[in-house]
Protein backbone atom coordinates (compact mmCIF):
# COMPACT_ATOMS: atom_id res chain seq x y z
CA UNK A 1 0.00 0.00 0.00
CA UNK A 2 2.46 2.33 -1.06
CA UNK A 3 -0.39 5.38 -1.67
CA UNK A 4 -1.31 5.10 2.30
CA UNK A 5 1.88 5.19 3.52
CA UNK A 6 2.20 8.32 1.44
CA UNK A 7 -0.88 10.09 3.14
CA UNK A 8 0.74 9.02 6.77
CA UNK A 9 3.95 10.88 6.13
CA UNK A 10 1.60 13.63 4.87
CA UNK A 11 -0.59 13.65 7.21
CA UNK A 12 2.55 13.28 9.98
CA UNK A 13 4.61 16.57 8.64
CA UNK A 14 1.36 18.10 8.85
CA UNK A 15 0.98 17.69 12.30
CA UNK A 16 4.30 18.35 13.50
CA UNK A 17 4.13 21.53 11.55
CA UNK A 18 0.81 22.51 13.13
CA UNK A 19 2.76 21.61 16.50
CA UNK A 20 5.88 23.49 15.94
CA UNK A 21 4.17 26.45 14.46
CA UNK A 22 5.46 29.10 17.55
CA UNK A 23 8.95 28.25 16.08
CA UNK A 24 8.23 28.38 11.94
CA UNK A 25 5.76 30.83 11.56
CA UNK A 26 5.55 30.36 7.66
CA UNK A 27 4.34 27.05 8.61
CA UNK A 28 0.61 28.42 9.68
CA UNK A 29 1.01 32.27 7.46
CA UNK A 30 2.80 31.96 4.17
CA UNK A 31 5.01 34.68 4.15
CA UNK A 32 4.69 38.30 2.31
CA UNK A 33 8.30 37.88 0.82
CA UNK A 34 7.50 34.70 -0.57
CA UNK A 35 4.72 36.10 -2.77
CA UNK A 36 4.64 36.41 -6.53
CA UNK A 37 4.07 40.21 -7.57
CA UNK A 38 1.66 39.16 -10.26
CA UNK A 39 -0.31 42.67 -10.53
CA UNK A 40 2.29 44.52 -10.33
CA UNK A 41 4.31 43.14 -13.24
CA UNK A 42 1.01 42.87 -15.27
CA UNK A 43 0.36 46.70 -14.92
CA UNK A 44 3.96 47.04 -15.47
CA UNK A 45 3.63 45.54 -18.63
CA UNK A 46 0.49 47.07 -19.85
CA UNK A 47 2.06 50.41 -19.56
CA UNK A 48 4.89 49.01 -21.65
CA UNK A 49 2.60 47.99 -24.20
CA UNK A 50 1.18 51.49 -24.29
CA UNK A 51 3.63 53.90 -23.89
CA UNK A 52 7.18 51.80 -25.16
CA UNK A 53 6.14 48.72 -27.31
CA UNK A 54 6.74 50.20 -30.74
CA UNK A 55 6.38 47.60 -34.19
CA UNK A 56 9.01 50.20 -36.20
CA UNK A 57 5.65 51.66 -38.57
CA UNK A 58 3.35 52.31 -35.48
CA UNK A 59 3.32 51.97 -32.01
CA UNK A 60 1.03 49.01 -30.37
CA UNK A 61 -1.09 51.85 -29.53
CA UNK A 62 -1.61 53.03 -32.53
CA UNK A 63 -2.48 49.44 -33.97
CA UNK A 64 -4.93 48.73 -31.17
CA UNK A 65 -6.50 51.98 -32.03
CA UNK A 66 -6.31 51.67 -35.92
CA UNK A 67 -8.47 48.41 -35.05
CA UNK A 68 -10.88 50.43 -33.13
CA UNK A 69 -11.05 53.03 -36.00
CA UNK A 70 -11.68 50.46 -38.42
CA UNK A 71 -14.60 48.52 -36.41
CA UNK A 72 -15.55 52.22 -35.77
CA UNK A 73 -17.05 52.05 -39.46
CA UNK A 74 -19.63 49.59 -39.95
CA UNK A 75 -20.54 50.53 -35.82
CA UNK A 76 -21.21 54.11 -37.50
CA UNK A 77 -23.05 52.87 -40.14
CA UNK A 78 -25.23 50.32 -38.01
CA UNK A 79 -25.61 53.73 -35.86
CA UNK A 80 -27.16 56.10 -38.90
CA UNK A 81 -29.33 53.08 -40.34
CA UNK A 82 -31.24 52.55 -36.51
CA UNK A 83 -30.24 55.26 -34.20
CA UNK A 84 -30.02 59.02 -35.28
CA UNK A 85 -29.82 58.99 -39.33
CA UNK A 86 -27.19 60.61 -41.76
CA UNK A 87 -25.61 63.74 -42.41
CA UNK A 88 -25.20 64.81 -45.66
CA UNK A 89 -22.94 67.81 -46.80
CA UNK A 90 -24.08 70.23 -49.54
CA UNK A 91 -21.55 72.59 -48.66
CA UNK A 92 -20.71 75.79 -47.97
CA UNK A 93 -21.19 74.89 -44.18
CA UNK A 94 -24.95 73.16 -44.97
CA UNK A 95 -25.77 69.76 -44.52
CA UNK A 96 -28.62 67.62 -44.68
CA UNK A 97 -30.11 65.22 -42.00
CA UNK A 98 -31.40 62.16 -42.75
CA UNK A 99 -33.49 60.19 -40.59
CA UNK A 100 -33.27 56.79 -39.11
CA UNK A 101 -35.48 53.61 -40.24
CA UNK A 102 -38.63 54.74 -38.93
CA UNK A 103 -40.46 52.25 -36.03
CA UNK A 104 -43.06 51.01 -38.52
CA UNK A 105 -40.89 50.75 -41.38
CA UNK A 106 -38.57 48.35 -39.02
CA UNK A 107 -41.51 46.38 -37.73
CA UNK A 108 -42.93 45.75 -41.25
CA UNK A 109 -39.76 44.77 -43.05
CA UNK A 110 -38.63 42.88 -39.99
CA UNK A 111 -42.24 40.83 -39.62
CA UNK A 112 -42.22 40.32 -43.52
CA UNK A 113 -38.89 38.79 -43.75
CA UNK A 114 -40.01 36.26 -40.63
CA UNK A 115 -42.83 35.40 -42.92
CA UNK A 116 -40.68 34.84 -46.25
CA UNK A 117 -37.69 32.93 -43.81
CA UNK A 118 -40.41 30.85 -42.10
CA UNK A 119 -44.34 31.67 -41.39
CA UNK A 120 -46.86 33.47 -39.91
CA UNK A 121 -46.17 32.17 -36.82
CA UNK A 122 -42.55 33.32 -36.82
CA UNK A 123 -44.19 36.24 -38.53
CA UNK A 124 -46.32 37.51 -35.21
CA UNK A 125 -43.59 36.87 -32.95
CA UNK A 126 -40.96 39.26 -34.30
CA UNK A 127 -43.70 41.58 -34.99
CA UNK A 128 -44.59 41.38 -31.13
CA UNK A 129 -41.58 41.43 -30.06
CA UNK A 130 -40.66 44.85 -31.44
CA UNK A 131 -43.24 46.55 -31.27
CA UNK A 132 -43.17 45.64 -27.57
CA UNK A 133 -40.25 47.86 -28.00
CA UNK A 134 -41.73 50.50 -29.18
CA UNK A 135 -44.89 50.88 -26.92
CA UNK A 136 -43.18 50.47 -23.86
CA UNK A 137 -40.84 53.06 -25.02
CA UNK A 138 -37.44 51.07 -25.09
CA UNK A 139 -37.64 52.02 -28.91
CA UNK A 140 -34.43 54.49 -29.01
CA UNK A 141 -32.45 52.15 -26.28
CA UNK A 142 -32.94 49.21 -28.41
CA UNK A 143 -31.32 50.31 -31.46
CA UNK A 144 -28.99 51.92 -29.68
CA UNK A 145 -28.35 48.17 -28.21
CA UNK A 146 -29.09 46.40 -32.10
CA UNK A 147 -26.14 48.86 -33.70
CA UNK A 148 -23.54 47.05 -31.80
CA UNK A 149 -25.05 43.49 -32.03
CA UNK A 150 -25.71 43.42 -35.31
CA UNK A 151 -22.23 44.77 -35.89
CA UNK A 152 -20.40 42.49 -32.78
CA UNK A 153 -22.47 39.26 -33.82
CA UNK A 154 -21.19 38.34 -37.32
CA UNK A 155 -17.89 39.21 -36.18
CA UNK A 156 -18.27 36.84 -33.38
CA UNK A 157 -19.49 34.02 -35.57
CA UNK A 158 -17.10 34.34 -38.44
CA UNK A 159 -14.59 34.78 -36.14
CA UNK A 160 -15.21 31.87 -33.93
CA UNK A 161 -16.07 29.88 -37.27
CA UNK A 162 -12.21 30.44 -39.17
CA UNK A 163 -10.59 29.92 -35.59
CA UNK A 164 -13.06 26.77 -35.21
CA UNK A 165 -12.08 25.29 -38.92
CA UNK A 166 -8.04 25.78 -37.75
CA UNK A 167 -8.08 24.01 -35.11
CA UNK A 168 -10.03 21.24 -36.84
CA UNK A 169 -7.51 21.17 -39.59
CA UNK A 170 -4.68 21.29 -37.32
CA UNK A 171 -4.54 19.33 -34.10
CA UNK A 172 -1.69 20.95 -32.78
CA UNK A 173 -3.65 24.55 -33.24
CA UNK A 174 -6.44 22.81 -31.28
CA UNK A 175 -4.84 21.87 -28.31
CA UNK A 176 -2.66 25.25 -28.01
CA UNK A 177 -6.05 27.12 -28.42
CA UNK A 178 -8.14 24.79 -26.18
CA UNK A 179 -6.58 26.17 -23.11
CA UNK A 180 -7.20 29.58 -24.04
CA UNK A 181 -10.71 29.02 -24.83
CA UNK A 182 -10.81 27.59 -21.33
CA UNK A 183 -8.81 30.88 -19.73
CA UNK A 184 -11.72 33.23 -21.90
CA UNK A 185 -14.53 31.69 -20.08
CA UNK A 186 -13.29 31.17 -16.89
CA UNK A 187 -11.88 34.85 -16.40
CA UNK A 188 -14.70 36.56 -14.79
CA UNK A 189 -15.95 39.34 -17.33
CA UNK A 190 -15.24 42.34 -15.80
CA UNK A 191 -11.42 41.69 -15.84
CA UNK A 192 -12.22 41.71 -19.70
CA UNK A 193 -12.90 45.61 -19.27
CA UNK A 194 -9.45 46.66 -17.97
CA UNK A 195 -7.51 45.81 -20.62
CA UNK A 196 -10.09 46.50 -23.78
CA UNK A 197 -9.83 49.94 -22.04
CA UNK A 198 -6.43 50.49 -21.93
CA UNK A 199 -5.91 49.22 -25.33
CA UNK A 200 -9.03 49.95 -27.17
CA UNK A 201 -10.19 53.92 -25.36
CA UNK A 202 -13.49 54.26 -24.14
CA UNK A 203 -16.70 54.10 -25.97
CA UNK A 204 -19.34 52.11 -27.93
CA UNK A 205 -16.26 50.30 -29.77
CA UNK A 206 -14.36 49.28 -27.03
CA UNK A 207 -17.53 47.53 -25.36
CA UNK A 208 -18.27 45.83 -29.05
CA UNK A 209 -14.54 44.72 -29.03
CA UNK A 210 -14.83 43.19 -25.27
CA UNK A 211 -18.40 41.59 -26.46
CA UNK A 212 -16.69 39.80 -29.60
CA UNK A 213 -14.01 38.18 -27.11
CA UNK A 214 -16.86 37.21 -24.34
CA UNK A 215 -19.08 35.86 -27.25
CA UNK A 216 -16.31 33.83 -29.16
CA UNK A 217 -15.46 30.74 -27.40
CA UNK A 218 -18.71 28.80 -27.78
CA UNK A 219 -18.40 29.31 -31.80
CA UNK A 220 -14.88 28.23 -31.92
CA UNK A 221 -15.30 24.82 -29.97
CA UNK A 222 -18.57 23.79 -31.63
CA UNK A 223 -17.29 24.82 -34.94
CA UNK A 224 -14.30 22.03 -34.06
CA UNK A 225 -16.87 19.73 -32.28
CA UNK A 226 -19.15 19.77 -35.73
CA UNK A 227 -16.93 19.04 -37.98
CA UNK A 228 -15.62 16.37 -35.89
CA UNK A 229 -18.85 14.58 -36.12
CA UNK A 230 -20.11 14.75 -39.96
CA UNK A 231 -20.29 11.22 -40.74
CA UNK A 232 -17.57 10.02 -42.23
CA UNK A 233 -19.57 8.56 -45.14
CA UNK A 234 -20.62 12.36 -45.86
CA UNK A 235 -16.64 12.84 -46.09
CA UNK A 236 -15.76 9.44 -48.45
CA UNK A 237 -18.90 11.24 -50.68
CA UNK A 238 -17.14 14.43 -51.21
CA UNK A 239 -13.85 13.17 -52.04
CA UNK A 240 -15.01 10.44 -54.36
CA UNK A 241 -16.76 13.63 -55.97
CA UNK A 242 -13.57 15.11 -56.52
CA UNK A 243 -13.90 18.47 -53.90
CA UNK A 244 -10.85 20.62 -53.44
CA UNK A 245 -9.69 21.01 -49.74
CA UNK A 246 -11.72 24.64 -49.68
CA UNK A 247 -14.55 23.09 -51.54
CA UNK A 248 -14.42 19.60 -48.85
CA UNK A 249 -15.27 22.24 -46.28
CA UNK A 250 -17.69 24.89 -47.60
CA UNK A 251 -20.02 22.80 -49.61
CA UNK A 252 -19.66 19.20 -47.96
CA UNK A 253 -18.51 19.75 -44.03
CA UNK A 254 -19.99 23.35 -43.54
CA UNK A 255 -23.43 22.53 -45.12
CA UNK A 256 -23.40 19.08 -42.98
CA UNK A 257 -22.54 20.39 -39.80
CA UNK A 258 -24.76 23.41 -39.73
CA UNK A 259 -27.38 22.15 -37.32
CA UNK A 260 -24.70 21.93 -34.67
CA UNK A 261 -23.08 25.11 -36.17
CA UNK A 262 -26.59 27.08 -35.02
CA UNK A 263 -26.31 26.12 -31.43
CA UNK A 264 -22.59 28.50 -31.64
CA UNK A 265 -24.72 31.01 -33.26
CA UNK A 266 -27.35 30.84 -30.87
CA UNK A 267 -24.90 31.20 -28.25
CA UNK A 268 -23.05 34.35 -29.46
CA UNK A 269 -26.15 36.00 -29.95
CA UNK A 270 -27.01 35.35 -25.79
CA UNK A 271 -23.63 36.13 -24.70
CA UNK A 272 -23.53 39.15 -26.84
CA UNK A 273 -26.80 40.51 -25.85
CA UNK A 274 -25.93 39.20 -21.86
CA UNK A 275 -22.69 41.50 -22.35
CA UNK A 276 -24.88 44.43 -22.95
CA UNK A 277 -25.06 45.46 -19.20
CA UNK A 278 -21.55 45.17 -18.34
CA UNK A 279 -20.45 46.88 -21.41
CA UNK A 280 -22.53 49.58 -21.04
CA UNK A 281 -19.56 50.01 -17.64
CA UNK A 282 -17.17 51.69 -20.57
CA UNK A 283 -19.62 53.11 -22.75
CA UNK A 284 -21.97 50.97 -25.13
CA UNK A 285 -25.25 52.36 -23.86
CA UNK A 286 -28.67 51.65 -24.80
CA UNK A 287 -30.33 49.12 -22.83
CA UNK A 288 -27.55 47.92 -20.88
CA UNK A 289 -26.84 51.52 -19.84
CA UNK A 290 -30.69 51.81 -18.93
CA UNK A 291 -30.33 48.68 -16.45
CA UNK A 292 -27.15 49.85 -14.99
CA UNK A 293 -28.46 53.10 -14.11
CA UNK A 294 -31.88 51.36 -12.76
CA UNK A 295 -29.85 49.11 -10.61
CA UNK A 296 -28.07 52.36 -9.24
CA UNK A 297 -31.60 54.46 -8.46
CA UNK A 298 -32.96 50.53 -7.21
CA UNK A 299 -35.47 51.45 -10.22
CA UNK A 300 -36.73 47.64 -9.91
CA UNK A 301 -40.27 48.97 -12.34
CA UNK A 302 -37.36 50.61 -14.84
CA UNK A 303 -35.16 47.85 -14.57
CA UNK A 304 -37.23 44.69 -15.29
CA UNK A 305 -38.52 46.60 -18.09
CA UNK A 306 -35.01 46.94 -19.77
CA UNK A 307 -34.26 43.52 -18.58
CA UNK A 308 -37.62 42.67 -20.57
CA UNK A 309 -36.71 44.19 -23.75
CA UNK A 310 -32.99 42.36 -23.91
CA UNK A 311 -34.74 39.48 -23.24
CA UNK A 312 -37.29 40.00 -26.18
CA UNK A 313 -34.70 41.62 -28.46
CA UNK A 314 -32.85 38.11 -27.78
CA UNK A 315 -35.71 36.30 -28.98
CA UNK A 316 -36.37 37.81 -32.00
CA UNK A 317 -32.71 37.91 -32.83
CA UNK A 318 -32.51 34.23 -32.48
CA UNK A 319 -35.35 32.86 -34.34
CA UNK A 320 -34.59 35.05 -37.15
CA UNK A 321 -31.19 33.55 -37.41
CA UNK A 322 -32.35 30.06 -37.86
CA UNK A 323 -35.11 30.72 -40.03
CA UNK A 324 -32.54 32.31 -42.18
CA UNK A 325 -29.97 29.54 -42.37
CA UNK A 326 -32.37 27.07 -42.59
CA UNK A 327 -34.22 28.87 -45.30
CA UNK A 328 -34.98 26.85 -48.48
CA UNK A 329 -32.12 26.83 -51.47
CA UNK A 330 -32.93 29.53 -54.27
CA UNK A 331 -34.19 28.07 -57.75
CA UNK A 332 -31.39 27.52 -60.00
CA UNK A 333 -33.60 28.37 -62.80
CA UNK A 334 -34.20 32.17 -61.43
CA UNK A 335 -30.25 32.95 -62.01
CA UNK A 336 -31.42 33.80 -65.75
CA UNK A 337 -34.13 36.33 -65.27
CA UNK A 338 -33.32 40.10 -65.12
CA UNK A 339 -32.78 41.83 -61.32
CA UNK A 340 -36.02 42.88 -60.67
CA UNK A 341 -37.41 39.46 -61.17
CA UNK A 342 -35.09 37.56 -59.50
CA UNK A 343 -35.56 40.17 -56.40
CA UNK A 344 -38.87 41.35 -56.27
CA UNK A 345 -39.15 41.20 -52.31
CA UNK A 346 -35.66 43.27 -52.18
CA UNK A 347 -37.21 46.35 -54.16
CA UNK A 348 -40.92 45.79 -52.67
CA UNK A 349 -38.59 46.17 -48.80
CA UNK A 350 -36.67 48.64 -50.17
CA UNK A 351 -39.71 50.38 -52.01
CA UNK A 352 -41.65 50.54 -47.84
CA UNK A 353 -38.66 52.07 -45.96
CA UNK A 354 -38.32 54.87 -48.45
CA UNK A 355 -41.85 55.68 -48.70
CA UNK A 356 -42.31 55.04 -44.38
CA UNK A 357 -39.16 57.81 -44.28
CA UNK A 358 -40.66 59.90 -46.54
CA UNK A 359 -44.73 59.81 -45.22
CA UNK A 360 -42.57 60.37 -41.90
CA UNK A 361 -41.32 63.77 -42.62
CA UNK A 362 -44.86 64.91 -43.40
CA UNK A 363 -46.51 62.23 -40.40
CA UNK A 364 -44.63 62.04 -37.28
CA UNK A 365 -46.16 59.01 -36.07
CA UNK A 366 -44.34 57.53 -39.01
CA UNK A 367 -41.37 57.90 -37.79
CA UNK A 368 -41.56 58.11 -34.20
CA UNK A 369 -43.79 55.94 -31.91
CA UNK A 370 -45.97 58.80 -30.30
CA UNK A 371 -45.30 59.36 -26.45
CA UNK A 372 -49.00 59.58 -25.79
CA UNK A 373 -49.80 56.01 -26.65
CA UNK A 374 -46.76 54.38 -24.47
CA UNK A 375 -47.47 52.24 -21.88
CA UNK A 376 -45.05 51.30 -19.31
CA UNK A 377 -45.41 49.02 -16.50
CA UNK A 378 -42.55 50.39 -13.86
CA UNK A 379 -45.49 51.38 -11.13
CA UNK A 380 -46.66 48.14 -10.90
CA UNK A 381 -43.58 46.03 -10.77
CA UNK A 382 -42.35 49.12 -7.70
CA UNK A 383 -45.76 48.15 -5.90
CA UNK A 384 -45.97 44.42 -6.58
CA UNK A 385 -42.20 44.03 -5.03
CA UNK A 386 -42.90 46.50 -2.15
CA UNK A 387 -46.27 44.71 -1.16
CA UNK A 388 -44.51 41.61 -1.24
CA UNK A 389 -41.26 42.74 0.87
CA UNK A 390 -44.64 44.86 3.07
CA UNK A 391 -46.49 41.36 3.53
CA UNK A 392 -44.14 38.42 3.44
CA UNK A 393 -41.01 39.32 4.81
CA UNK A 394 -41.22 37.10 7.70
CA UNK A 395 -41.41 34.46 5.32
CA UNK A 396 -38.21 35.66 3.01
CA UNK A 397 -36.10 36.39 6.01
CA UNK A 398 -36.82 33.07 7.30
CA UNK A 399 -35.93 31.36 3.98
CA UNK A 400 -33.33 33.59 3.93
């Protein structure tokens, strides 16, 4: 028994360390001199990175922020499409403002592509879902909020997806990534804000930037997990048929494995979307930035409504993504006809959002869900949770 005559001596240093603890005190403390200066050398080298590292063209300040600038650019346009419009210059100092996709031009295109990916059913619910938005007046928060998801979500999942298809090509890439993958969800996710901070400014970018790393990990091992388990007669097909090593992937494995590949999706849109709150800490706004301030007033009516909306912006998000992949394959036959044929529902979506922006200008209510005919329900959540805290707090304490 060689393993319990192991634990004895164990178990006897123990002891006579416990017992001759007035003479080694680092026996029962561990010592200050003895401890690693961890924080210290990581702030030391953050501050290298920012103010010495230099890569001879720029500085890796100046690259960190060049990648901020560039993500800055489809963030803008995502901004002027659902939050506060265009500016045009004329000149001569004059400019022209354009304004945002109206409320009911977003509901209608939004509710008729649910019913051309799926049905009526899928159909209603987006159409519910935002126009919950809009009567409860979380309208201006929630685009504010879609801007940088619809921006930080594709990055996410092609990002996740190339990083996934490496490390299924290359084993060695998968194990050195796999314990990185396990260091990005174990980290809690404020200690993502430090850094992204440092290296990124402060601001609606940063907080897409620290989103896309949250959000990445579950694409990047599923991606490797699918591919892994497409049938290996599915594989034997496409190389009897002659596929390249590109075309193996995207029109055999891909195609294959994308019923697995929508549970990654899925899961960047929630963690993207559950990032929301803590991002709004260094800037993203919108409806994270309306729960964190809730939270600090103890808003709880405010709050849950927010909470509410992420929830049902989460929804719709979701089931429009998988009605879209798994939409049926175009007609082959349609490749011939002329542009406006092959695209009728294009032009006819098109065709509603400039005629909603342009009824708009003349009818307000176009454009703008009127403030008269919101509802909100922040009273009764305040009352329902003080009469409960009023009437049963015996019984919380005592589960408590």
């Amino acid at each position: 028994k060689p393993w319990l005559i192991a634990w004895a001596l164990a178990l006897a240093a123990t002891l006579g360390l416990w017992l001759g603890r007035a003479a080694w005190p680092w026996a029962l403390d561990y010592p200050r001199a003895w401890e690693v200066p961890l924080k210290g050398w990581i702030s030391v080298f953050m501050k290298w990175l920012i103010n010495d590292f230099d890569l001879g063209l720029f500085t890796f300040k100046e690259f960190t922020r060049g990648i901020a600038w560039v993500l800055t650019w489809p963030h803008w346009a995502a901004q002027g499409l659902l939050e506060h419009g265009f500016r045009i210059p004329l000149g001569a100092g004059e400019a022209v403002q354009t304004p945002p996709l109206s409320w009911f031009a977003m509901i209608f295109v939004l509710t008729w592509l649910a019913w051309r990916l799926k049905d009526r059913g899928l159909a209603l619910l987006v159409g519910f879902c935002f126009l919950y938005l809009a009567v409860f007046g979380q309208w201006d928060s929630a685009m504010i909020t879609l801007s940088s998801i619809v921006v930080a979500v594709p990055l996410g999942v092609a990002g996740g997806l190339y990083l996934g298809i490496l490390g299924y090509r290359h084993p060695a890439f998968e194990r050195a990534i796999t314990p990185v993958l396990d260091l990005m969800q174990t980290v809690p996710v404020f200690a993502y804000l430090v850094p992204v901070l440092f290296l990124f400014g402060f601001g609606p970018v940063a907080a897409m930037i620290a989103t896309i790393i949250y959000a990445m990990p579950p694409m990047v091992r599923l991606t490797m997990l699918s591919l892994k388990l497409v049938p290996v007669e599915v594989k034997e097909f496409g190389r009897m048929a002659g596929c390249s090593r590109r075309q193996m992937m995207w029109k055999i494995l891909i195609p294959a494995a994308r019923p697995s590949l929508m549970v990654g999706v899925n899961q960047v849109i929630m963690l993207s979307l559950n990032m929301v709150i803590i991002a709004s800490m260094i800037g993203a706004g919108g409806l994270g930035f309306d729960v964190l301030s809730s939270l600090r007033r103890l808003d709880i009516g405010g709050g849950l409504e927010s909470g509410v909306a992420i929830v049902v912006l989460a929804i719709a998000l979701d089931r429009l993504s998988q009605a879209f992949v798994n939409r049926a394959p175009p007609e082959h036959s349609a490749a011939r006809l002329p542009f406006v044929r092959r695209h009728p529902w294009l032009l006819a979506t098109l065709a509603v959002i400039v005629a909603a922006g342009v009824v708009g200008l003349v009818v307000p209510v176009v454009q703008t869900y009127p403030e008269a005919s919101r509802l909100t329900t922040g009273p009764f959540w305040e009352n329902l949770v003080q009469t409960i805290n009023q009437n049963f707090f015996n019984q919380l304490d005592a589960a408590k």
